[in-house]
PDB file of N, CA and C in Angstrom:
ATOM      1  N   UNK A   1       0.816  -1.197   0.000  1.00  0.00           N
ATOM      2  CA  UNK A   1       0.000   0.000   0.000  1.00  0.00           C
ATOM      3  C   UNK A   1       0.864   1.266   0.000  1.00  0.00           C
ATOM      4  N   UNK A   2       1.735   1.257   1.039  1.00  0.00           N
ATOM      5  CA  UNK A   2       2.663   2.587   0.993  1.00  0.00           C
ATOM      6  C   UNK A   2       3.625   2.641  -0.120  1.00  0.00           C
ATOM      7  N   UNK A   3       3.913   1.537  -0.777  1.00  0.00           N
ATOM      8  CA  UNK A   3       5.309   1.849  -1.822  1.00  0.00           C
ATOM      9  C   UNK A   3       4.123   2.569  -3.395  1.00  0.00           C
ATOM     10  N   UNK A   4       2.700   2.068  -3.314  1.00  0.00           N
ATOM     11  CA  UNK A   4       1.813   1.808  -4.531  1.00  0.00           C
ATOM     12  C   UNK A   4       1.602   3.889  -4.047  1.00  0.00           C
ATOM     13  N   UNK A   5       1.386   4.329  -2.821  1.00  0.00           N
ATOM     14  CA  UNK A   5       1.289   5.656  -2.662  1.00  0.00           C
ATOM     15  C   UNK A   5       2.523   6.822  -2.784  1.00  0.00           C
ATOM     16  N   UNK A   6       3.749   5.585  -2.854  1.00  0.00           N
ATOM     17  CA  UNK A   6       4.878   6.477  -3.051  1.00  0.00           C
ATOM     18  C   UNK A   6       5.011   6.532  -4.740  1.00  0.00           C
ATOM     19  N   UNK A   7       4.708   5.604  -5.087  1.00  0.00           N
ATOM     20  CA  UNK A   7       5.133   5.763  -6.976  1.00  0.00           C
ATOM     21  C   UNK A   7       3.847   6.476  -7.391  1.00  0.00           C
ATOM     22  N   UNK A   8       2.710   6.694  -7.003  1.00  0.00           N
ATOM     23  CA  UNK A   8       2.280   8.307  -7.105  1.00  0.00           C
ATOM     24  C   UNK A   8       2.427   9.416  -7.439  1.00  0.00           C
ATOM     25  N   UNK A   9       3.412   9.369  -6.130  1.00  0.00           N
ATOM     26  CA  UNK A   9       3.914  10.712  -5.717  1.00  0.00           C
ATOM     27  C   UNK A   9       4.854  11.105  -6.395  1.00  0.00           C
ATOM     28  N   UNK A  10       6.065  10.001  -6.795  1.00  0.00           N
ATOM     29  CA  UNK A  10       7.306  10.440  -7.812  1.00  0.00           C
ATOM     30  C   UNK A  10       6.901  10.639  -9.117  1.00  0.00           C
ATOM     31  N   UNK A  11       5.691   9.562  -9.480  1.00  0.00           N
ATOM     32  CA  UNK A  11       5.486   9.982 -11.101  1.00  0.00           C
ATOM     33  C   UNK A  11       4.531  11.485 -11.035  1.00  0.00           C
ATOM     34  N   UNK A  12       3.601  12.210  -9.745  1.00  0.00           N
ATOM     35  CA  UNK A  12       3.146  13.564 -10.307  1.00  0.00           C
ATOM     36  C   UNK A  12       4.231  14.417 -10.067  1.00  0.00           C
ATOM     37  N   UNK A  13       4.886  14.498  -8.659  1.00  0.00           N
ATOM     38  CA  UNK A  13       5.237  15.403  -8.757  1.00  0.00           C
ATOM     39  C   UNK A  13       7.323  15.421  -9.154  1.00  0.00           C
ATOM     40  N   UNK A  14       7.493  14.051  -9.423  1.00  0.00           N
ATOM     41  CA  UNK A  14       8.703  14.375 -10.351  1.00  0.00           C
ATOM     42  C   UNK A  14       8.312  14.838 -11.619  1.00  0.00           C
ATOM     43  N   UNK A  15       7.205  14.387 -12.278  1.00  0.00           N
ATOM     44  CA  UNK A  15       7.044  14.838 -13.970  1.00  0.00           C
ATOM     45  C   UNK A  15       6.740  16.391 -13.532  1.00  0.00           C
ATOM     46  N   UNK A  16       5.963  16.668 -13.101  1.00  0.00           N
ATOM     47  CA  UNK A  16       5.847  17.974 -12.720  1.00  0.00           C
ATOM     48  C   UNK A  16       6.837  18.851 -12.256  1.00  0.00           C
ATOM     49  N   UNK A  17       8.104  18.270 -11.580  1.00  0.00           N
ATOM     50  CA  UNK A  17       9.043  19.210 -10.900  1.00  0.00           C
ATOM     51  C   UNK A  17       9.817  19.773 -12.028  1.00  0.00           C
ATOM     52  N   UNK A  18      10.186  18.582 -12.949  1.00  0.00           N
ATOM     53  CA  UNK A  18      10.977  18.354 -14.622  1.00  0.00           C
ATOM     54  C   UNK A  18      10.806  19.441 -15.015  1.00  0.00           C
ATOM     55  N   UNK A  19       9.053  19.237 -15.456  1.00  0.00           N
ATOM     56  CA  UNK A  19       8.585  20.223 -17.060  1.00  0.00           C
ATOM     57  C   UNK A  19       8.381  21.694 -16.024  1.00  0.00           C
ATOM     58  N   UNK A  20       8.323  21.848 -14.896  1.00  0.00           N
ATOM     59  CA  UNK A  20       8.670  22.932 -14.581  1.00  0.00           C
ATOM     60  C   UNK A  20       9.981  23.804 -14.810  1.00  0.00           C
ATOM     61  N   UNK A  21      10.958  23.024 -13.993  1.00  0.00           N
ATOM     62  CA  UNK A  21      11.966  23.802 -14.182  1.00  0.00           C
ATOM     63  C   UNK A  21      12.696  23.989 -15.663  1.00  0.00           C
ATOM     64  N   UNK A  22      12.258  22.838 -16.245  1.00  0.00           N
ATOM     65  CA  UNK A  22      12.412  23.094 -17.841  1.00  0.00           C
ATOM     66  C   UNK A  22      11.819  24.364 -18.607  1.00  0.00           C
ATOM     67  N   UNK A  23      11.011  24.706 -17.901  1.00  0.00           N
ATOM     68  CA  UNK A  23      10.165  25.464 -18.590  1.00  0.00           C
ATOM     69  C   UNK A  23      10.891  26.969 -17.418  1.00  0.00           C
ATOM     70  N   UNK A  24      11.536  27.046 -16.333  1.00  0.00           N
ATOM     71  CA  UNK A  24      12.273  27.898 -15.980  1.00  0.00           C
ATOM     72  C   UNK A  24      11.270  28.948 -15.143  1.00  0.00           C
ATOM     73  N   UNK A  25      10.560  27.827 -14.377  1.00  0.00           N
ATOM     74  CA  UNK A  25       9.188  28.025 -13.432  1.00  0.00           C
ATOM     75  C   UNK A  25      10.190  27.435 -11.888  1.00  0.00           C
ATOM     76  N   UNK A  26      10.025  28.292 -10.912  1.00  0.00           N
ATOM     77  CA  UNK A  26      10.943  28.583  -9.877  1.00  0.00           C
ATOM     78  C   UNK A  26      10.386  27.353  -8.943  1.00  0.00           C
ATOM     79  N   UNK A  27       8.785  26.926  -9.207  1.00  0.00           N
ATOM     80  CA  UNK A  27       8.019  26.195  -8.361  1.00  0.00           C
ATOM     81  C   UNK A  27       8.474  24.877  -8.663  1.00  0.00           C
ATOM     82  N   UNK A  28       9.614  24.649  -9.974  1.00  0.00           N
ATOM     83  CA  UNK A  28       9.586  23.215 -10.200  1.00  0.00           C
ATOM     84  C   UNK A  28      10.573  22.891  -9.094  1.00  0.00           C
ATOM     85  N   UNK A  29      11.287  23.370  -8.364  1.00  0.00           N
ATOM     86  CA  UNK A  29      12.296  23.440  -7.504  1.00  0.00           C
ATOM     87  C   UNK A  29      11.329  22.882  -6.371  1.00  0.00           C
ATOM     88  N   UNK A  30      10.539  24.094  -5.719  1.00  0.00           N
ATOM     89  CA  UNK A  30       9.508  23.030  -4.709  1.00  0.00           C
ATOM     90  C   UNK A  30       8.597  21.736  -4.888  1.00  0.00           C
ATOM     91  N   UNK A  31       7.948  21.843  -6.287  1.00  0.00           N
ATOM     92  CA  UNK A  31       7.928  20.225  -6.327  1.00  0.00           C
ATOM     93  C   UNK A  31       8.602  19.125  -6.763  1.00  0.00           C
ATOM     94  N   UNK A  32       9.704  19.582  -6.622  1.00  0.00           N
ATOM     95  CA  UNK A  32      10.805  18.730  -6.978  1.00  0.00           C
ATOM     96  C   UNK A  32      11.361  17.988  -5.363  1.00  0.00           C
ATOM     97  N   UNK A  33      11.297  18.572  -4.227  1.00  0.00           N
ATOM     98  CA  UNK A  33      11.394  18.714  -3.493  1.00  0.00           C
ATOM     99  C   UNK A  33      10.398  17.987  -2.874  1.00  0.00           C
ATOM    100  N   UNK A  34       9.133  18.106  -2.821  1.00  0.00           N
ATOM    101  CA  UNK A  34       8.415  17.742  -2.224  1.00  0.00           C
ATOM    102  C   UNK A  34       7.731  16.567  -2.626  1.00  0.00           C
ATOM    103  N   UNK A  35       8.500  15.616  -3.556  1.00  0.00           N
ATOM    104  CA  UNK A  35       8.642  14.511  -4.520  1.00  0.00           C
ATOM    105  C   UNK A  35       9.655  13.911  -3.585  1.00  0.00           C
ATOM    106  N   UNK A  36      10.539  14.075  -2.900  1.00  0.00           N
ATOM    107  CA  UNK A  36      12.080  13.680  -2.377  1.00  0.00           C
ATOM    108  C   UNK A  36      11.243  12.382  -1.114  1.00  0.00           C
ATOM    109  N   UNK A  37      10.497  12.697  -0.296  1.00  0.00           N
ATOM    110  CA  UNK A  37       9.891  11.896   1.032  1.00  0.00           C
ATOM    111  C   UNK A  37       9.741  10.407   0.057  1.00  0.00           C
ATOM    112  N   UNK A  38       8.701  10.128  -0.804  1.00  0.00           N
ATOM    113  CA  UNK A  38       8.336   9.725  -1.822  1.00  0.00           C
ATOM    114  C   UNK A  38       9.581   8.452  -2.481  1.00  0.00           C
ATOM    115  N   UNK A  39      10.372   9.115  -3.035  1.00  0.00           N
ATOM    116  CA  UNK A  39      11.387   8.639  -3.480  1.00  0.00           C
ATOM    117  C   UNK A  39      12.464   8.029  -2.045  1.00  0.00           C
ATOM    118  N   UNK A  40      12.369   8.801  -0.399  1.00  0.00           N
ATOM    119  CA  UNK A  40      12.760   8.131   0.149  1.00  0.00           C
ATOM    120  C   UNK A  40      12.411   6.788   0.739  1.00  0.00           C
ATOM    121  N   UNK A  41      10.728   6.821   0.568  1.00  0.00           N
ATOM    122  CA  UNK A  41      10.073   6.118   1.492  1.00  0.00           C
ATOM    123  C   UNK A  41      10.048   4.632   0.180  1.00  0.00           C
ATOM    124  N   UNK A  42       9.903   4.551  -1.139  1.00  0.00           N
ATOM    125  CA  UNK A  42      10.516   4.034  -1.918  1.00  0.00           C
ATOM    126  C   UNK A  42      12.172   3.318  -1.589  1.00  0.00           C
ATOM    127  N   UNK A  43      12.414   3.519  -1.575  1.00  0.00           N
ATOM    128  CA  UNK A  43      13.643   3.157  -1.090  1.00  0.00           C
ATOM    129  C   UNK A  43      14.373   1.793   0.082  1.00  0.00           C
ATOM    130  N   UNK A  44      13.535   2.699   1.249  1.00  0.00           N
ATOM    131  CA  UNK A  44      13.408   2.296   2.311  1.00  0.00           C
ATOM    132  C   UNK A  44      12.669   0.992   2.164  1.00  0.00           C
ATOM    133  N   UNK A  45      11.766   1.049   1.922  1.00  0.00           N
ATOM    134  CA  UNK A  45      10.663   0.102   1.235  1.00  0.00           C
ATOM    135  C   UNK A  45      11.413  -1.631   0.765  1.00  0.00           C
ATOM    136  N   UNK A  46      12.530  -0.789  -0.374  1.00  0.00           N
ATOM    137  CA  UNK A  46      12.750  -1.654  -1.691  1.00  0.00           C
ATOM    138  C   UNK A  46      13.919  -2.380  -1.317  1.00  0.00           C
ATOM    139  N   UNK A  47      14.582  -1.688   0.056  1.00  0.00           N
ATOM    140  CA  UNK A  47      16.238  -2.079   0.328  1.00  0.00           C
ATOM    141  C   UNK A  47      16.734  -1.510  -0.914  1.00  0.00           C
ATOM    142  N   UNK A  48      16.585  -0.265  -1.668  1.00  0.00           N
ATOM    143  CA  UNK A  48      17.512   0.191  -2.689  1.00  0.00           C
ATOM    144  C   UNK A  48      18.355   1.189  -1.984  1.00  0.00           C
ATOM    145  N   UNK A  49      19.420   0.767  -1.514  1.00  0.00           N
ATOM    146  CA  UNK A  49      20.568   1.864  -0.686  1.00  0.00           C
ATOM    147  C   UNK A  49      21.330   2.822  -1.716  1.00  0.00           C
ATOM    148  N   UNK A  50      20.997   2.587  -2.341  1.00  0.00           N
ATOM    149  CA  UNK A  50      21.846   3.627  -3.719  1.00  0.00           C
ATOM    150  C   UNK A  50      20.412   4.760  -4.318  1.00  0.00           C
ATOM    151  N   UNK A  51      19.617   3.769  -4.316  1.00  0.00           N
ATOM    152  CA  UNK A  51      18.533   5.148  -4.309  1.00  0.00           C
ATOM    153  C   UNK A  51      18.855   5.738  -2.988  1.00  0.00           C
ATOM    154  N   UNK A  52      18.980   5.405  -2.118  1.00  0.00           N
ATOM    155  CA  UNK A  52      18.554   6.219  -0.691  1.00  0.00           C
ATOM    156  C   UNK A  52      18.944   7.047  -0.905  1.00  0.00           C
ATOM    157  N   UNK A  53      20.939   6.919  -0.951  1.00  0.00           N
ATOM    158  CA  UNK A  53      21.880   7.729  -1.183  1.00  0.00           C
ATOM    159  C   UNK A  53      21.950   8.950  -2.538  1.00  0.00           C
ATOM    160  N   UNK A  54      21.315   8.653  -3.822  1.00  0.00           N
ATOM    161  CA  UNK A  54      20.683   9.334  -4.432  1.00  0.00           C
ATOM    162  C   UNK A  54      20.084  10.201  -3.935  1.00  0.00           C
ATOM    163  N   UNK A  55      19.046   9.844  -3.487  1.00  0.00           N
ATOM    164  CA  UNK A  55      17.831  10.341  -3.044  1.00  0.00           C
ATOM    165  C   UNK A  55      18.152  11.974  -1.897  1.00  0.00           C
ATOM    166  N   UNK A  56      19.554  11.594  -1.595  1.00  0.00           N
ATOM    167  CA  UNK A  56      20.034  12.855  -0.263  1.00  0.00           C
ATOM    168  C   UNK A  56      20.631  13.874  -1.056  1.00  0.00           C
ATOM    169  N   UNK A  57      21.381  13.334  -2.422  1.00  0.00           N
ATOM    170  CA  UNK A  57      21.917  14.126  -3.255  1.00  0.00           C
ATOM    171  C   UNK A  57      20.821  15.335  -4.380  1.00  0.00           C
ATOM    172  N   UNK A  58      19.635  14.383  -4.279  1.00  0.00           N
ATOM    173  CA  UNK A  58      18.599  14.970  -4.895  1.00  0.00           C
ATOM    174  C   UNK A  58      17.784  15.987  -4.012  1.00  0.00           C
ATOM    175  N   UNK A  59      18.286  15.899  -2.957  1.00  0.00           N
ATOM    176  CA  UNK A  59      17.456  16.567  -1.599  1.00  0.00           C
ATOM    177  C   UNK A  59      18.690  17.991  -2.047  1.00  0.00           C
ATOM    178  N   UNK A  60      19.565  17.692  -1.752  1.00  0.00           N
ATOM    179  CA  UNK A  60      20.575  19.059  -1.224  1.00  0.00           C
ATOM    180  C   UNK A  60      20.328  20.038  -2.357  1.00  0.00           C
ATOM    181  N   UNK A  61      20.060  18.934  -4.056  1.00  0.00           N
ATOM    182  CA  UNK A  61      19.746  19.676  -5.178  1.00  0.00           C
ATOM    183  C   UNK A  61      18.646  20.575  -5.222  1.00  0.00           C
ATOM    184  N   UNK A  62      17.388  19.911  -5.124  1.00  0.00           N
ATOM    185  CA  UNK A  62      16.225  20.818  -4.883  1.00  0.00           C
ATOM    186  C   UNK A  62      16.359  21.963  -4.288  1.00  0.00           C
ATOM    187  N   UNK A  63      16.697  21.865  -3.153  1.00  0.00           N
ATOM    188  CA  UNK A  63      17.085  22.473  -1.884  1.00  0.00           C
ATOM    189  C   UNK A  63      17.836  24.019  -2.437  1.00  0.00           C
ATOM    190  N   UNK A  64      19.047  23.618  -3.099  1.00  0.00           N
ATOM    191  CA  UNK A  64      19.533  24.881  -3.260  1.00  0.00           C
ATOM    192  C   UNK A  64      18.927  25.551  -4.422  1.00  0.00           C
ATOM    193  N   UNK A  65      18.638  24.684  -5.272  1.00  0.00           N
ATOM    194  CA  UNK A  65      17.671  25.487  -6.115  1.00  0.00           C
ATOM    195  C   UNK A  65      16.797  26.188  -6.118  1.00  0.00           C
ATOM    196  N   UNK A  66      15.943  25.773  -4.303  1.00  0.00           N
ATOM    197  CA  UNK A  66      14.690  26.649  -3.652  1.00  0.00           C
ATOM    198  C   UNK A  66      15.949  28.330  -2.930  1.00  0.00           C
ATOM    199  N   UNK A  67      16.878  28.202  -2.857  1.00  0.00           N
ATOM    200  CA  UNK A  67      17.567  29.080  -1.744  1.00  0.00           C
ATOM    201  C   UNK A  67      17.726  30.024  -3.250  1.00  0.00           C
ATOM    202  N   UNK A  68      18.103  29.518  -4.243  1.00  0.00           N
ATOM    203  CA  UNK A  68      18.973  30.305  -5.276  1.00  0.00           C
ATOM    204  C   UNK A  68      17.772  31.264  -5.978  1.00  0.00           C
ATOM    205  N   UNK A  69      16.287  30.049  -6.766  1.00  0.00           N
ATOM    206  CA  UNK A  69      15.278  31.131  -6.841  1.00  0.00           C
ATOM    207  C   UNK A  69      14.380  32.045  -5.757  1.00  0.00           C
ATOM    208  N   UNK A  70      14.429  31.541  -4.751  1.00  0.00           N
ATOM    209  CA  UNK A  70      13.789  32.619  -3.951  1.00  0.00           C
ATOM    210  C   UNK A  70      13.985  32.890  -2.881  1.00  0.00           C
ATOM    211  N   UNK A  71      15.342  33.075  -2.836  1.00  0.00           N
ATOM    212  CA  UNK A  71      15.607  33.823  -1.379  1.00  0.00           C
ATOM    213  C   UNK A  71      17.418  34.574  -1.672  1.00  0.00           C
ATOM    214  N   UNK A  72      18.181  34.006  -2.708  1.00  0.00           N
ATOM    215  CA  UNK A  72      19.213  34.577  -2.805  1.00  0.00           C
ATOM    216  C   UNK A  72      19.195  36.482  -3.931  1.00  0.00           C
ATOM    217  N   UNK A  73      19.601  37.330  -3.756  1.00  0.00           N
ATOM    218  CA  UNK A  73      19.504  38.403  -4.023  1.00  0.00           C
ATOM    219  C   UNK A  73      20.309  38.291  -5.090  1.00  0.00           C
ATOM    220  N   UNK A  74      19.496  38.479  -5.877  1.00  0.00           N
ATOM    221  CA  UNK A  74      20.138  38.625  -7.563  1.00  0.00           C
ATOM    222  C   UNK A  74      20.834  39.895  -7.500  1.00  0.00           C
ATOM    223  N   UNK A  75      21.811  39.894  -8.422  1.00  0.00           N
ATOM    224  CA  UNK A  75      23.043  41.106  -8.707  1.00  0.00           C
ATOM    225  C   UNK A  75      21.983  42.017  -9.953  1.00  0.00           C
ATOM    226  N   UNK A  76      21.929  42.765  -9.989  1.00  0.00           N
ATOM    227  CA  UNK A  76      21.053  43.154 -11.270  1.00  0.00           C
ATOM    228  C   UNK A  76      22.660  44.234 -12.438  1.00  0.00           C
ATOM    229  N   UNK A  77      22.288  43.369 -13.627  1.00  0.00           N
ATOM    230  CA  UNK A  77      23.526  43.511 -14.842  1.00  0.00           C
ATOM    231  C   UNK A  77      23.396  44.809 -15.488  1.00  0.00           C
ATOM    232  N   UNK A  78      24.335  45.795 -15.660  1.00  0.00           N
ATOM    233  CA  UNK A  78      24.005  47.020 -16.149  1.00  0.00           C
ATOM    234  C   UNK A  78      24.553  46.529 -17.868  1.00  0.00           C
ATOM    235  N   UNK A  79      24.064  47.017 -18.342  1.00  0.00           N
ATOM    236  CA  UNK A  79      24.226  47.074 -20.227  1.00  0.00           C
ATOM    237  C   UNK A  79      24.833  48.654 -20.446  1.00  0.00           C
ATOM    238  N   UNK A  80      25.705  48.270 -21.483  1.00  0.00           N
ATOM    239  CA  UNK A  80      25.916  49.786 -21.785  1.00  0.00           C
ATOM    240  C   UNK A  80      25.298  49.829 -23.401  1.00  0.00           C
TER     241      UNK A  80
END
């Protein structure tokens, strides 16, 4: 029951986190992120220790991607 609610969760909101940030939408970062529990609890589940370990690397990724679009202070570029 819980692994059938975790592959759910990775196929909406990983396809969704993707064609977001592909598309250069700041939110694909948070559901990219909020796809990560999902993919851990998968894991845990499957005895896949290399996903797990994945899975922390994919965390720190999201993660800074949430710090970089919305909270780090952009330099703004002068043109001459």
């Amino acid at each position: 029951m819980w692994d059938f609610i975790a592959q759910i969760g990775i196929v909406f909101f990983g396809i969704s986190s993707i064609l977001l940030v592909a598309l250069k939408n700041k939110w694909g970062f948070v559901l990219g992120l909020v796809s990560e529990p999902f993919f851990f609890l998968t894991a845990v589940i499957n005895h896949q220790w290399g996903l797990f370990i994945l899975t922390i690397g994919y965390t720190f990724s999201w993660s800074l991607g949430i710090y970089i679009w919305f909270f780090r202070k952009h330099k703004k570029i002068r043109r001459k």
